[in-house]
Protein backbone atom coordinates (compact mmCIF):
# COMPACT_ATOMS: atom_id res chain seq x y z
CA UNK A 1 0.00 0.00 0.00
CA UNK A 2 1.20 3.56 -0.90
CA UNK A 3 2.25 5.43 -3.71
CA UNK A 4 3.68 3.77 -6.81
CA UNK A 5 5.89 4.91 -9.70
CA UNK A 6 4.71 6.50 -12.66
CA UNK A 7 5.13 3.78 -15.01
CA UNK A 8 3.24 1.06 -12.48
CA UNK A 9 0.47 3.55 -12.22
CA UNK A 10 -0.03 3.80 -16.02
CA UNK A 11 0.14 0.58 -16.40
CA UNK A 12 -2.57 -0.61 -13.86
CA UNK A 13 -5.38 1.95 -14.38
CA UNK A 14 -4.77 3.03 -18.01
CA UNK A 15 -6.63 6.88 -18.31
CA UNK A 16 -7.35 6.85 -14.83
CA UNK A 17 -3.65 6.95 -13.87
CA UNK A 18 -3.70 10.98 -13.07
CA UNK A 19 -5.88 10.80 -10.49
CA UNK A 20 -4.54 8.20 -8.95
CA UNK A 21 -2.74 9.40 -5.53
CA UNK A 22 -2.33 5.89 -3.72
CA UNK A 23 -2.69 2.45 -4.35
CA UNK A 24 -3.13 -1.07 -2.64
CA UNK A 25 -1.87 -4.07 -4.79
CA UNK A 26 -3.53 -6.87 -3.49
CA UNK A 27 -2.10 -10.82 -4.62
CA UNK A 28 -4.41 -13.19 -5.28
CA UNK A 29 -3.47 -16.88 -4.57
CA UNK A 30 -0.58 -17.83 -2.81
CA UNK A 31 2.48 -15.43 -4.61
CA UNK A 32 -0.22 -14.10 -6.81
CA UNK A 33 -0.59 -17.42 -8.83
CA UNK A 34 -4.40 -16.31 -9.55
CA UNK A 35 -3.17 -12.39 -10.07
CA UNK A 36 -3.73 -9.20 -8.41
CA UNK A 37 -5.86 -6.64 -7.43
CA UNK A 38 -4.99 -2.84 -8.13
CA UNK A 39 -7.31 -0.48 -6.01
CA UNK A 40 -6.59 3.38 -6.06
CA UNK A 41 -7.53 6.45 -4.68
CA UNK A 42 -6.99 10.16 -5.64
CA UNK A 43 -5.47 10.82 -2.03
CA UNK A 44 -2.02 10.07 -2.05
CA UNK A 45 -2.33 9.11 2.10
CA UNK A 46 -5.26 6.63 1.56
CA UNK A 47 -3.37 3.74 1.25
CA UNK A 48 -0.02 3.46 2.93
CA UNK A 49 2.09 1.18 5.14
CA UNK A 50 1.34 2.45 8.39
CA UNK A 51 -2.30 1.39 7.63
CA UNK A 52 -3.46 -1.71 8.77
CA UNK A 53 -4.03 -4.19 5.74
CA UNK A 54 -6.11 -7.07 7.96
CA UNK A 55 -9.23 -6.11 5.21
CA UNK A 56 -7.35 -6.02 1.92
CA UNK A 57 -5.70 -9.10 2.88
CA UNK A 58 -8.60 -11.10 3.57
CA UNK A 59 -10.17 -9.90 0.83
CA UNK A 60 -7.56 -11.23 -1.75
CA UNK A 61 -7.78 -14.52 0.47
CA UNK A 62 -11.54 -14.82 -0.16
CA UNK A 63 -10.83 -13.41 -4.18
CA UNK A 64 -8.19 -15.91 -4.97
CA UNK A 65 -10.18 -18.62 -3.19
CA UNK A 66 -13.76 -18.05 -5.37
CA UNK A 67 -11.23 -17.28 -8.84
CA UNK A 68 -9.74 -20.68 -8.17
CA UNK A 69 -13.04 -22.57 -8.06
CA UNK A 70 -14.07 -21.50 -11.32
């Protein structure tokens, strides 16, 4: 969680990218072996690493768990 570099920020939300301030990448699977989940936010403090994470990580737990049953 936190801000990300230009380049990573283009890539994940395309024409959104300016107003992007903060991100949470969120792995899917065990080491991301489903993929990953890119949220943002326009306030660059939203997400960061003095945040706790307990929600984001359980929902990539319960994400990678219902894309793997498919």
């Amino acid at each position: 969680c936190g801000l990300i570099r230009d380049a990573q920020r283009e890539f994940l939300f395309r024409t959104d990218a300016a107003e992007i301030g903060s991100a949470a990448l969120i792995p899917l699977g065990d080491c991301c072996a489903t993929g990953m989940l890119a949220i943002g936010n326009s306030d660059a403090d939203h997400f960061n690493p003095g945040k706790s994470m307990d929600f984001l990580s359980r929902l990539g737990d319960l994400l990678g768990c219902a894309l793997a049953i498919r």
